[in-house]
PDB file of N, CA and C in Angstrom:
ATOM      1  N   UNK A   1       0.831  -1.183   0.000  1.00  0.00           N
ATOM      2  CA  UNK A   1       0.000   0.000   0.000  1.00  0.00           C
ATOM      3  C   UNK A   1       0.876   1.247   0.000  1.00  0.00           C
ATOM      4  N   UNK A   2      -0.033   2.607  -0.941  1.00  0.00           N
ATOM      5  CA  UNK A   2       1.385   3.778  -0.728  1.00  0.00           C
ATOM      6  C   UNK A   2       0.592   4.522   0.686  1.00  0.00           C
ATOM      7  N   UNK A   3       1.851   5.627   0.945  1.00  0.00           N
ATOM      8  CA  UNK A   3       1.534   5.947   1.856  1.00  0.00           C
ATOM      9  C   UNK A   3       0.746   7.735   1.211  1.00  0.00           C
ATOM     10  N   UNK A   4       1.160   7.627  -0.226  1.00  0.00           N
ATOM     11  CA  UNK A   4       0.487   9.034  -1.113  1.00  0.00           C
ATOM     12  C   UNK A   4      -1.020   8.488  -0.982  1.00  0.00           C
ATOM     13  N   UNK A   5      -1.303  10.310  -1.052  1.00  0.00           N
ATOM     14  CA  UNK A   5      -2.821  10.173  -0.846  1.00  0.00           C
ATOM     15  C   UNK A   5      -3.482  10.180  -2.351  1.00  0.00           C
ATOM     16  N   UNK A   6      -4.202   9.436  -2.562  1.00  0.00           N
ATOM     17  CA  UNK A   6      -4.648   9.600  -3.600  1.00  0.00           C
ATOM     18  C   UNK A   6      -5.456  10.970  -4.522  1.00  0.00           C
ATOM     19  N   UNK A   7      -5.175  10.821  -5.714  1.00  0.00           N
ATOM     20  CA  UNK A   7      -5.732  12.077  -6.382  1.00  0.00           C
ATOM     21  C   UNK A   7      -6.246  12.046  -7.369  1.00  0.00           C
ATOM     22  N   UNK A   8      -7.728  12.794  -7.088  1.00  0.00           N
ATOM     23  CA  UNK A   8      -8.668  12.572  -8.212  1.00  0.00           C
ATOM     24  C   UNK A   8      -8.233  13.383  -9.494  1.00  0.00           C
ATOM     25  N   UNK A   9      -8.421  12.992 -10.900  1.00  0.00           N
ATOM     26  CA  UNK A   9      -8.257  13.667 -11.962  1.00  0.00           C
ATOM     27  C   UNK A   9      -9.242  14.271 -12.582  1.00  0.00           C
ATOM     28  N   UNK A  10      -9.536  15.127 -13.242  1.00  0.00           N
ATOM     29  CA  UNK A  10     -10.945  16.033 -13.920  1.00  0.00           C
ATOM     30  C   UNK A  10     -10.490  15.806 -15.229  1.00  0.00           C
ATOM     31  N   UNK A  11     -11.009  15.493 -15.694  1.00  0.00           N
ATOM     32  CA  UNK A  11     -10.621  15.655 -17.752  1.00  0.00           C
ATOM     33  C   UNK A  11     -11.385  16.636 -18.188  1.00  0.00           C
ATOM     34  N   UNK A  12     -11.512  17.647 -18.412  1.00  0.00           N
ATOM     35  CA  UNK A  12     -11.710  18.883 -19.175  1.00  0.00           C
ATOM     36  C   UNK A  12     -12.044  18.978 -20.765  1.00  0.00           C
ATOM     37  N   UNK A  13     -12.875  18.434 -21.456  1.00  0.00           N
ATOM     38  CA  UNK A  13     -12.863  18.962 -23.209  1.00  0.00           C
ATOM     39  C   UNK A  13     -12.946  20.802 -23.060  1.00  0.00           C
ATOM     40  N   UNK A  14     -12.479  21.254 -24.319  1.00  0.00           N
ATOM     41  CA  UNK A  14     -12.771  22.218 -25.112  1.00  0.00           C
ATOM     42  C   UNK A  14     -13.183  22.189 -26.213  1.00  0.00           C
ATOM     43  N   UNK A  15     -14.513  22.518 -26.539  1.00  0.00           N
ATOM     44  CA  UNK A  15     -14.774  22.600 -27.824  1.00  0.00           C
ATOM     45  C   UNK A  15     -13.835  23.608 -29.251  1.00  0.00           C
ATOM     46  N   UNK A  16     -13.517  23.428 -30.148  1.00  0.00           N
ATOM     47  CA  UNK A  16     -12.362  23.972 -31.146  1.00  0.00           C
ATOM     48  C   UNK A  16     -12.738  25.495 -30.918  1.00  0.00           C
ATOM     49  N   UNK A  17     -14.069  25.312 -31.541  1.00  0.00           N
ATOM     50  CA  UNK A  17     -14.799  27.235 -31.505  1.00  0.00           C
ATOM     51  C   UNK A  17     -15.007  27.403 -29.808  1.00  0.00           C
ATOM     52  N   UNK A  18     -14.867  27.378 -29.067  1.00  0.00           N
ATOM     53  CA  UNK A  18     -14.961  27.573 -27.445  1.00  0.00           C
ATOM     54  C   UNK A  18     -13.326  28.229 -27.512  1.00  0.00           C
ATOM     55  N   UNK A  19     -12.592  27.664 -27.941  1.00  0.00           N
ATOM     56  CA  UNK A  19     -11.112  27.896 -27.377  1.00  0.00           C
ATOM     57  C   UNK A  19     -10.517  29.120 -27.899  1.00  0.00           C
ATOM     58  N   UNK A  20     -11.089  29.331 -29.041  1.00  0.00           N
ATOM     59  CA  UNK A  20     -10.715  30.774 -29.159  1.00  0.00           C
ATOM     60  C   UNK A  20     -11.164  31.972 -28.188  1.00  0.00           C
ATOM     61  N   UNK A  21     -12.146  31.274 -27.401  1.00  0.00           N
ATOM     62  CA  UNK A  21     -12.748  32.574 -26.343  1.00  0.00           C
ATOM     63  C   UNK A  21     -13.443  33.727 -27.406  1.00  0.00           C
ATOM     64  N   UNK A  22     -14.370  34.531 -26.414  1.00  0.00           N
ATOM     65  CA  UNK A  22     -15.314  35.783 -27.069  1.00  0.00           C
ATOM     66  C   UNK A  22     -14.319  36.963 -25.842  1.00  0.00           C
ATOM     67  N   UNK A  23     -14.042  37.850 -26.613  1.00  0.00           N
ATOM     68  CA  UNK A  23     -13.088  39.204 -26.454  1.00  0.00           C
ATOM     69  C   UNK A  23     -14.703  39.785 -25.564  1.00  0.00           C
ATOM     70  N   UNK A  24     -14.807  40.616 -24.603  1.00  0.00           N
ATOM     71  CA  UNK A  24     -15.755  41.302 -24.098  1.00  0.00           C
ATOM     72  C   UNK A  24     -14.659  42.576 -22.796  1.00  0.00           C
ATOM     73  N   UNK A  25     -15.214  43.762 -23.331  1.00  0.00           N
ATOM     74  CA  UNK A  25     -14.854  44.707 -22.087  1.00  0.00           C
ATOM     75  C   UNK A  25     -15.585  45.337 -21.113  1.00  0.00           C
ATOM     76  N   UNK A  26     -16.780  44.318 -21.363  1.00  0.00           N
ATOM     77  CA  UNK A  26     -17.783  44.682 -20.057  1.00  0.00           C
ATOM     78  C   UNK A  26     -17.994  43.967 -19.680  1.00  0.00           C
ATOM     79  N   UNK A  27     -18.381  43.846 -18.410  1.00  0.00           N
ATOM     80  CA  UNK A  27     -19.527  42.642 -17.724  1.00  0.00           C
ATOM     81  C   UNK A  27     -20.835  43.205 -16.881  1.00  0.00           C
ATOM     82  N   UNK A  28     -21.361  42.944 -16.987  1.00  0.00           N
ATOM     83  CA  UNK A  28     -22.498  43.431 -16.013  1.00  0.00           C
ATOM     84  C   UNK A  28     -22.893  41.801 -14.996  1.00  0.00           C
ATOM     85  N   UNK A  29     -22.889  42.240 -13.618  1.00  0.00           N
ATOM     86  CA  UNK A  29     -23.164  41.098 -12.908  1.00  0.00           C
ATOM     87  C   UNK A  29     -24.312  41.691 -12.246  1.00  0.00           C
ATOM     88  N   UNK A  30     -25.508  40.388 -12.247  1.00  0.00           N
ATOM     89  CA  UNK A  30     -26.846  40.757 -10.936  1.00  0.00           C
ATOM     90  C   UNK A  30     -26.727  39.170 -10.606  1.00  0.00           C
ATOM     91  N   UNK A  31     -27.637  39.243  -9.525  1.00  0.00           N
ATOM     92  CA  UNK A  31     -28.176  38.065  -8.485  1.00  0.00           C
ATOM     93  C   UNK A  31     -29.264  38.343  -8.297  1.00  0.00           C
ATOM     94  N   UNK A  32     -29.705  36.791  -7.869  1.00  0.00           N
ATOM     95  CA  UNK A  32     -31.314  36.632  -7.450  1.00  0.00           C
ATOM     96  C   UNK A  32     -30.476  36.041  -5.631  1.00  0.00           C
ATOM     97  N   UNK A  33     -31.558  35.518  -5.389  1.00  0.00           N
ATOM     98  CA  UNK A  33     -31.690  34.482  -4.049  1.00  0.00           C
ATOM     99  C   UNK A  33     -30.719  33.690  -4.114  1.00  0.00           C
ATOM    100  N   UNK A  34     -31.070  33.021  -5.421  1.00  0.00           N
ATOM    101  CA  UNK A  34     -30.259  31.386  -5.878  1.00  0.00           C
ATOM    102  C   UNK A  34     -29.173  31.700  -6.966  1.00  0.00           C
ATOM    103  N   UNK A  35     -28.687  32.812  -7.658  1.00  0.00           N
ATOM    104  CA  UNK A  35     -27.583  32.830  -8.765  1.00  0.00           C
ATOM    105  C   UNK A  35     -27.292  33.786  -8.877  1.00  0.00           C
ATOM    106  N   UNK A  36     -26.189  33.830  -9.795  1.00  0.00           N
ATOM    107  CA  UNK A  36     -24.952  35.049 -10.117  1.00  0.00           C
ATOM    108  C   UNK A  36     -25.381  34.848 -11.705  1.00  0.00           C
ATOM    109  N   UNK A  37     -25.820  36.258 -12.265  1.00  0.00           N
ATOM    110  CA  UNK A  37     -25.576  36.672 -13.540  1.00  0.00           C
ATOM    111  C   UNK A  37     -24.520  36.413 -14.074  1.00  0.00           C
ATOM    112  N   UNK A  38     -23.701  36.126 -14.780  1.00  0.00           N
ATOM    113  CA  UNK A  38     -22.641  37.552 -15.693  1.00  0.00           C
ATOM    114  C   UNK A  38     -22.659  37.127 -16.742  1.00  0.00           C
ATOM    115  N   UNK A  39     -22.832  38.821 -17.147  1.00  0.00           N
ATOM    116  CA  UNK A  39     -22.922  39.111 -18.880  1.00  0.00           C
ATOM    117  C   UNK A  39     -21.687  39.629 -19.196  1.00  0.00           C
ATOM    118  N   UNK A  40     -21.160  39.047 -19.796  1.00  0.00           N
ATOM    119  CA  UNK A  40     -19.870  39.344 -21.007  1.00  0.00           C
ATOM    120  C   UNK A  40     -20.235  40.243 -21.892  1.00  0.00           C
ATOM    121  N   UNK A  41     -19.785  41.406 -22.601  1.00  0.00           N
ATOM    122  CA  UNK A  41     -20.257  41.995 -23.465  1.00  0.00           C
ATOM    123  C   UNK A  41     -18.951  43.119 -24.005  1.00  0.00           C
ATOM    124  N   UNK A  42     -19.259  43.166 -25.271  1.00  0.00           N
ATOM    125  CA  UNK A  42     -18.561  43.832 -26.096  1.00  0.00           C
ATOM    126  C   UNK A  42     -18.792  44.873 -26.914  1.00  0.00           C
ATOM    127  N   UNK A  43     -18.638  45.721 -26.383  1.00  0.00           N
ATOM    128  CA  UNK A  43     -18.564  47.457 -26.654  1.00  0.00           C
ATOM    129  C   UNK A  43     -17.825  47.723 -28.133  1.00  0.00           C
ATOM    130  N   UNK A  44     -18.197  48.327 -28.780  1.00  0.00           N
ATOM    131  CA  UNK A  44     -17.551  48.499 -29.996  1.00  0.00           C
ATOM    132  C   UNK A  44     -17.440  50.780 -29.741  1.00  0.00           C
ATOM    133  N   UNK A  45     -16.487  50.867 -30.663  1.00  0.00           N
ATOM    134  CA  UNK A  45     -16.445  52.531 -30.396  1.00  0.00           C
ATOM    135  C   UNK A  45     -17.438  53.323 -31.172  1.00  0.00           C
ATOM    136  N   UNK A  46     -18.107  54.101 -30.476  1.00  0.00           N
ATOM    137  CA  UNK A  46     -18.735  55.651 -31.091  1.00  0.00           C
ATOM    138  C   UNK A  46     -19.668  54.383 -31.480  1.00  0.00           C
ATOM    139  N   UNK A  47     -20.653  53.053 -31.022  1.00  0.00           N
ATOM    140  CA  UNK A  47     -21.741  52.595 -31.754  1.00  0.00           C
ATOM    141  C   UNK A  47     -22.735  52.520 -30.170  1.00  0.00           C
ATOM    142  N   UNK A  48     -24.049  52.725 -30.484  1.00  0.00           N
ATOM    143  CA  UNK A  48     -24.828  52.912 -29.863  1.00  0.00           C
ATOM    144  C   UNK A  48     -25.445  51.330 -29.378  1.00  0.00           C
ATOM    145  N   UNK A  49     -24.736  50.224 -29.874  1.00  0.00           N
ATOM    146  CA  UNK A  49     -25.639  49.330 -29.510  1.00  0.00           C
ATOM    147  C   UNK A  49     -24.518  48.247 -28.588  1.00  0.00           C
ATOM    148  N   UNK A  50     -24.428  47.446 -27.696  1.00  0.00           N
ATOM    149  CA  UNK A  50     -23.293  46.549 -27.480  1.00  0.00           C
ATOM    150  C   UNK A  50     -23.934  45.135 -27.934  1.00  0.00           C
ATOM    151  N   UNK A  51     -23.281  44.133 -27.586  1.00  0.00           N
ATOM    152  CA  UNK A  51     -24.135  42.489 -27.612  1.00  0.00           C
ATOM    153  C   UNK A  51     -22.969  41.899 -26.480  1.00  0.00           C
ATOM    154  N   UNK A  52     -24.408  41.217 -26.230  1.00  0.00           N
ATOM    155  CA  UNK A  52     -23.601  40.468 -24.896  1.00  0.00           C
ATOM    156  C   UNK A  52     -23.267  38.957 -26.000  1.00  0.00           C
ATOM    157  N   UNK A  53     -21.623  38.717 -25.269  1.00  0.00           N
ATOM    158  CA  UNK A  53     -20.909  37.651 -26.354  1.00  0.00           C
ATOM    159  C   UNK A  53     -20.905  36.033 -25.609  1.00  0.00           C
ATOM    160  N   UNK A  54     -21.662  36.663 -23.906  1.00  0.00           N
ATOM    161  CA  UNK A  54     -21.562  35.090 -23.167  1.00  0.00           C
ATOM    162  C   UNK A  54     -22.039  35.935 -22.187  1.00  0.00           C
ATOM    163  N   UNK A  55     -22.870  34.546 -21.439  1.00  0.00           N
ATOM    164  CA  UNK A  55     -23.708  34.922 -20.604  1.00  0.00           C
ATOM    165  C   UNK A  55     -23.149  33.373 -19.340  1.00  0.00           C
ATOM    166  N   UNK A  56     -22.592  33.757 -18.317  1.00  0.00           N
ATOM    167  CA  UNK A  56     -22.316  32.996 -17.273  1.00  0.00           C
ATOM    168  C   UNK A  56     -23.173  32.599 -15.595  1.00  0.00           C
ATOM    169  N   UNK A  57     -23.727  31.093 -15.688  1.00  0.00           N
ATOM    170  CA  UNK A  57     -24.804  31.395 -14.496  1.00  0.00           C
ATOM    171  C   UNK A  57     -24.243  31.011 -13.159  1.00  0.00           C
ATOM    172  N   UNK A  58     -24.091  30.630 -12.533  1.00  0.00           N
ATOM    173  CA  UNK A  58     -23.783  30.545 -11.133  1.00  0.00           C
ATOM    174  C   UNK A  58     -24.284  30.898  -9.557  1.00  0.00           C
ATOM    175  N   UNK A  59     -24.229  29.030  -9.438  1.00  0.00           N
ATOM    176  CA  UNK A  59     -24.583  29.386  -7.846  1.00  0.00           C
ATOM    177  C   UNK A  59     -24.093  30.313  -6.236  1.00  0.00           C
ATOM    178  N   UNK A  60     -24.216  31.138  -6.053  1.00  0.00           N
ATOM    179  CA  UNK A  60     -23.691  32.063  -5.131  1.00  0.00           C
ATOM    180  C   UNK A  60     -22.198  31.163  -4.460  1.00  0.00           C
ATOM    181  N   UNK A  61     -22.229  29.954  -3.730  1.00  0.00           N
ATOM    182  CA  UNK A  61     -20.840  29.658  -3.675  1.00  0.00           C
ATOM    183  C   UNK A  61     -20.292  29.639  -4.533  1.00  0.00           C
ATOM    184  N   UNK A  62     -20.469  29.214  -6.042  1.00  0.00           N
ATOM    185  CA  UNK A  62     -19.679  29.600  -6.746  1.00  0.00           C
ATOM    186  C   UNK A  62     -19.298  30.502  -7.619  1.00  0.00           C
ATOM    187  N   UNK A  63     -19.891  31.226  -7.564  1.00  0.00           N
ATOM    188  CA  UNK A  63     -19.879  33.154  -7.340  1.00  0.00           C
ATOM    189  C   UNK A  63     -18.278  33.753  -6.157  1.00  0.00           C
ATOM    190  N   UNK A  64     -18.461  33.137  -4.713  1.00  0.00           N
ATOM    191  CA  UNK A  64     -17.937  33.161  -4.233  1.00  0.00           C
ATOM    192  C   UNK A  64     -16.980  32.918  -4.135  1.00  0.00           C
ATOM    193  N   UNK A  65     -16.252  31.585  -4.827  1.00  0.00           N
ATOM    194  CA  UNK A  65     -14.910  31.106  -5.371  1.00  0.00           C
ATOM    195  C   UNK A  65     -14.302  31.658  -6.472  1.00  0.00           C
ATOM    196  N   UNK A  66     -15.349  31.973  -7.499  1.00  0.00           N
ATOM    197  CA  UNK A  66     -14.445  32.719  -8.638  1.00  0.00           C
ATOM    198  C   UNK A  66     -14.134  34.088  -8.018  1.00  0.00           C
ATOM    199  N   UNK A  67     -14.893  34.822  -6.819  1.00  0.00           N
ATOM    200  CA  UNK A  67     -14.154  36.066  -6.743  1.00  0.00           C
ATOM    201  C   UNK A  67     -12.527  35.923  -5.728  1.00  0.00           C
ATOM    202  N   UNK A  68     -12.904  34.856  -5.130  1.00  0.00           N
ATOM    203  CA  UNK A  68     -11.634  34.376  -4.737  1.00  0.00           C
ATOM    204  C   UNK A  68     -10.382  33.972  -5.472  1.00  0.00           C
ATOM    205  N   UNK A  69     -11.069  33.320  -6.352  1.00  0.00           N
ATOM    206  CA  UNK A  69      -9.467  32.977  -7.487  1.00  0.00           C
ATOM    207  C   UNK A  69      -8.977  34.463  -8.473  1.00  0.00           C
ATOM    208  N   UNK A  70      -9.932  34.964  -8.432  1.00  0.00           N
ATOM    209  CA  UNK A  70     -10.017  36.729  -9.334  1.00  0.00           C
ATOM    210  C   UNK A  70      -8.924  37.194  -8.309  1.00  0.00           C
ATOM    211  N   UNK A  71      -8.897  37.261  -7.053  1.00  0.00           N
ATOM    212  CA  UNK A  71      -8.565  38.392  -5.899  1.00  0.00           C
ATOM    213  C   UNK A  71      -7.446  37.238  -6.441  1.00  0.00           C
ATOM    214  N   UNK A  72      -6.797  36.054  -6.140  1.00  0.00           N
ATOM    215  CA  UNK A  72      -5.733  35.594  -5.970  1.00  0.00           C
ATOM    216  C   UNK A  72      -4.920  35.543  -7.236  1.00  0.00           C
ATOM    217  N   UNK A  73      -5.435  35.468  -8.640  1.00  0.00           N
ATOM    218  CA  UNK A  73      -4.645  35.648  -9.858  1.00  0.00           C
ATOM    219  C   UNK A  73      -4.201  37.215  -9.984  1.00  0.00           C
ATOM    220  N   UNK A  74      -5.128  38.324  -9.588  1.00  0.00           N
ATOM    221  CA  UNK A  74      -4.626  39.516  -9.852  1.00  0.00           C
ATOM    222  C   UNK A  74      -3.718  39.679  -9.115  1.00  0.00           C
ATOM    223  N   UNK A  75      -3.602  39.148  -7.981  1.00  0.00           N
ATOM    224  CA  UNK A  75      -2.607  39.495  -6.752  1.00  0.00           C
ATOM    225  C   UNK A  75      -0.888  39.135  -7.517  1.00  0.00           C
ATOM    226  N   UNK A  76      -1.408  37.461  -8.083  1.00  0.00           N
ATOM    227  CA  UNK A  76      -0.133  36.892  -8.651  1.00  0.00           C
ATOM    228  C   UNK A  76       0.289  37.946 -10.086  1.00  0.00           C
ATOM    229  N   UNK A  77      -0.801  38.430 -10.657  1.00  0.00           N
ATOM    230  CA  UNK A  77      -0.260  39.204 -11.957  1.00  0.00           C
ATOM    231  C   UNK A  77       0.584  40.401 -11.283  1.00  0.00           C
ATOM    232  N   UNK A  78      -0.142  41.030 -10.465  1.00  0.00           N
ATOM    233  CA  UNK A  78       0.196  42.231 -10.253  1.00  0.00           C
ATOM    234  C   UNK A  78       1.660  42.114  -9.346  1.00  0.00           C
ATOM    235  N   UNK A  79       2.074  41.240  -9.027  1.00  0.00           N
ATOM    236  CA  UNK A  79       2.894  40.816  -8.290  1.00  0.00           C
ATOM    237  C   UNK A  79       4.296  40.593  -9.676  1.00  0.00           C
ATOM    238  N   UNK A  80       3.704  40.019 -10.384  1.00  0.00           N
ATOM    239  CA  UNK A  80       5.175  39.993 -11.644  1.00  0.00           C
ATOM    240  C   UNK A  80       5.032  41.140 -12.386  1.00  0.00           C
ATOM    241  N   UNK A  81       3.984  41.603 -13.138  1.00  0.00           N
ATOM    242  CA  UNK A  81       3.796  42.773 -13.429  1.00  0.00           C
ATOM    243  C   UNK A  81       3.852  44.001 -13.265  1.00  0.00           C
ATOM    244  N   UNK A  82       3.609  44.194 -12.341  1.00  0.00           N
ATOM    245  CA  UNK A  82       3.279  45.335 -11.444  1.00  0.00           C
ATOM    246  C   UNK A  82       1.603  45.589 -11.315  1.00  0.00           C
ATOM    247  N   UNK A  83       1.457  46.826 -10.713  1.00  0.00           N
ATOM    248  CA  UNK A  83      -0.084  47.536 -10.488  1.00  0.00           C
ATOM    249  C   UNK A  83      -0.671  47.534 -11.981  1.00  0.00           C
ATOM    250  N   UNK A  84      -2.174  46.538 -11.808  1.00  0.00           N
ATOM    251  CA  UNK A  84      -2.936  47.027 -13.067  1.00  0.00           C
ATOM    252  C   UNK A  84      -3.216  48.729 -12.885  1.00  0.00           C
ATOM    253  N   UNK A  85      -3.522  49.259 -13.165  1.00  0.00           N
ATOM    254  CA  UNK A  85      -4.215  50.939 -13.384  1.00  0.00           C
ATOM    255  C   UNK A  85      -5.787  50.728 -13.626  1.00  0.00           C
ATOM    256  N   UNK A  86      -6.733  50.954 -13.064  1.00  0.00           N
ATOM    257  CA  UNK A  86      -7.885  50.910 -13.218  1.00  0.00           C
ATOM    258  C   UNK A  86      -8.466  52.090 -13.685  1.00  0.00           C
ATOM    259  N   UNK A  87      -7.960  53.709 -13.521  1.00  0.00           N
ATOM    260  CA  UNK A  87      -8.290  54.797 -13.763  1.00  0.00           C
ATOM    261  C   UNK A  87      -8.841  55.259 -12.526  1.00  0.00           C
ATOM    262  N   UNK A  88      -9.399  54.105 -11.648  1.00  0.00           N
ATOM    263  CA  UNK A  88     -10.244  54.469 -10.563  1.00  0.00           C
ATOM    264  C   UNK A  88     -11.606  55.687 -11.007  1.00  0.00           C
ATOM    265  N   UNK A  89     -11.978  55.445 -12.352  1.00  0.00           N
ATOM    266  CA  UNK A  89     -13.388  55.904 -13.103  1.00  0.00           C
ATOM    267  C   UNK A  89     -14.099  55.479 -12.491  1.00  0.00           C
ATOM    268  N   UNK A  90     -14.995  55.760 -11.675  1.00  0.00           N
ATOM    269  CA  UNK A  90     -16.395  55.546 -11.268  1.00  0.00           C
ATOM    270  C   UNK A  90     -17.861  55.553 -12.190  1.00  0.00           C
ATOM    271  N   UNK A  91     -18.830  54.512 -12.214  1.00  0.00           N
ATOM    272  CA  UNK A  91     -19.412  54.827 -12.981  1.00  0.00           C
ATOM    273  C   UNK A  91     -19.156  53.777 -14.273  1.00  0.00           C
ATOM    274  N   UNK A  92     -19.872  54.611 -15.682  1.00  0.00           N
ATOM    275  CA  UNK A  92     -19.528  53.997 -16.769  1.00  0.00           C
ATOM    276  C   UNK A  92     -18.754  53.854 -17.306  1.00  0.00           C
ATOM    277  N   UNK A  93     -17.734  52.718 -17.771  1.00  0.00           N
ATOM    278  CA  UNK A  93     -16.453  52.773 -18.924  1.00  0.00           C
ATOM    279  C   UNK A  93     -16.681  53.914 -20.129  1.00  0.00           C
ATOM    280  N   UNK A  94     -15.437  54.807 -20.057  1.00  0.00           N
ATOM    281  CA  UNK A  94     -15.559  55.219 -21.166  1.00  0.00           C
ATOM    282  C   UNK A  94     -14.875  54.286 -22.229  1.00  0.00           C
ATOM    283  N   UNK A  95     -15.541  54.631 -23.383  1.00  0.00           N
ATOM    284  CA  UNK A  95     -15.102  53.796 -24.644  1.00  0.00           C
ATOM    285  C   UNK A  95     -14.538  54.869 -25.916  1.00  0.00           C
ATOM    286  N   UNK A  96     -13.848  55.628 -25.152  1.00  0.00           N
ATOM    287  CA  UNK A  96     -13.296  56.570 -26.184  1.00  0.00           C
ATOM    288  C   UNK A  96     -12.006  55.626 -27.194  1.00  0.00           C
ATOM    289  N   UNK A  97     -12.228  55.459 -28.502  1.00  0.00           N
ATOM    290  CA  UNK A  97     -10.947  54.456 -28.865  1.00  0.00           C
ATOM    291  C   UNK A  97     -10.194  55.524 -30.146  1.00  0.00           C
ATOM    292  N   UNK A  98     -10.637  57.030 -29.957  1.00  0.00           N
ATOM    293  CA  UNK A  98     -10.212  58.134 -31.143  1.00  0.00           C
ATOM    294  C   UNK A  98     -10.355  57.817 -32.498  1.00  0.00           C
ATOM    295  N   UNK A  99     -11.375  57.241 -32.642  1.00  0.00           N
ATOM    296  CA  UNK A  99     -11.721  56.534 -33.861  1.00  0.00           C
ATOM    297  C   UNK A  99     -13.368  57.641 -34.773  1.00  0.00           C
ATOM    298  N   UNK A 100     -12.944  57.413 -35.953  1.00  0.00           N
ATOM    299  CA  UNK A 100     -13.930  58.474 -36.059  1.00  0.00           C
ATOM    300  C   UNK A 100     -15.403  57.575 -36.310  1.00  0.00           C
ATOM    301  N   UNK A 101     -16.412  58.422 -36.071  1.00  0.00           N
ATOM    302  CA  UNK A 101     -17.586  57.742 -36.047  1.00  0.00           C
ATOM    303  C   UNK A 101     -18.208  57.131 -36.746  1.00  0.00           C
ATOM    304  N   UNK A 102     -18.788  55.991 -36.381  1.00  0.00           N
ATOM    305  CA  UNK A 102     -19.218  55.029 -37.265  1.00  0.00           C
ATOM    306  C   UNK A 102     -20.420  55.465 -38.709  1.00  0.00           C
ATOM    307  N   UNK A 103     -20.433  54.974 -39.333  1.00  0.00           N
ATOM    308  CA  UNK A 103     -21.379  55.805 -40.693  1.00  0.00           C
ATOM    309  C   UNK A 103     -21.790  54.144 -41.586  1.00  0.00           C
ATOM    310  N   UNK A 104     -23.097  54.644 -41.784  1.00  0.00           N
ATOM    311  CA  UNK A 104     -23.658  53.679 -42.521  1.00  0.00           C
ATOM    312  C   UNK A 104     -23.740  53.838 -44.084  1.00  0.00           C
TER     313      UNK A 104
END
């Protein structure tokens, strides 16, 4: 018998089109009682409309763990990196990208 503790394995697929990921610079998060929203969404410049590119559901503990692994990866980025810069903007993202306005 070993004296290692045994360890469970997870096998993970990715679908081909999944792995490229959807680019989004917003999120909007709500809750009910029982779940965590989040909407992924992608802002385009000077256009009046966005689309949400993924929509993520979740049970409040696990709501609770992803903000835990969030707090612990930024810690590790910001730690080799340095300080992200947030702007500390309150409010709405601006989406200024100096681009001239969109025309149909």
């Amino acid at each position: 018998m070993s004296d290692k503790p045994k360890q469970n394995k997870l096998n993970i697929e990715m679908p081909e089109d999944m792995a490229e990921g959807a680019y989004a610079n917003l999120a909007i998060i709500s809750h009910s009682q029982s779940e965590f929203v989040l909407d992924f969404i992608r802002m385009m410049p000077n256009m009046p409309k966005a689309k949400v590119k993924s929509r993520v559901i979740l049970a409040p503990v696990h709501a609770k763990r992803l903000l835990k692994a969030l707090r612990d990866n930024v810690a590790k980025y910001e730690a080799q990196h340095g300080p992200i810069d947030d702007g500390n903007a309150p409010g709405f993202p601006p989406m200024n990208f100096n681009t001239p306005k969109a025309q149909a």
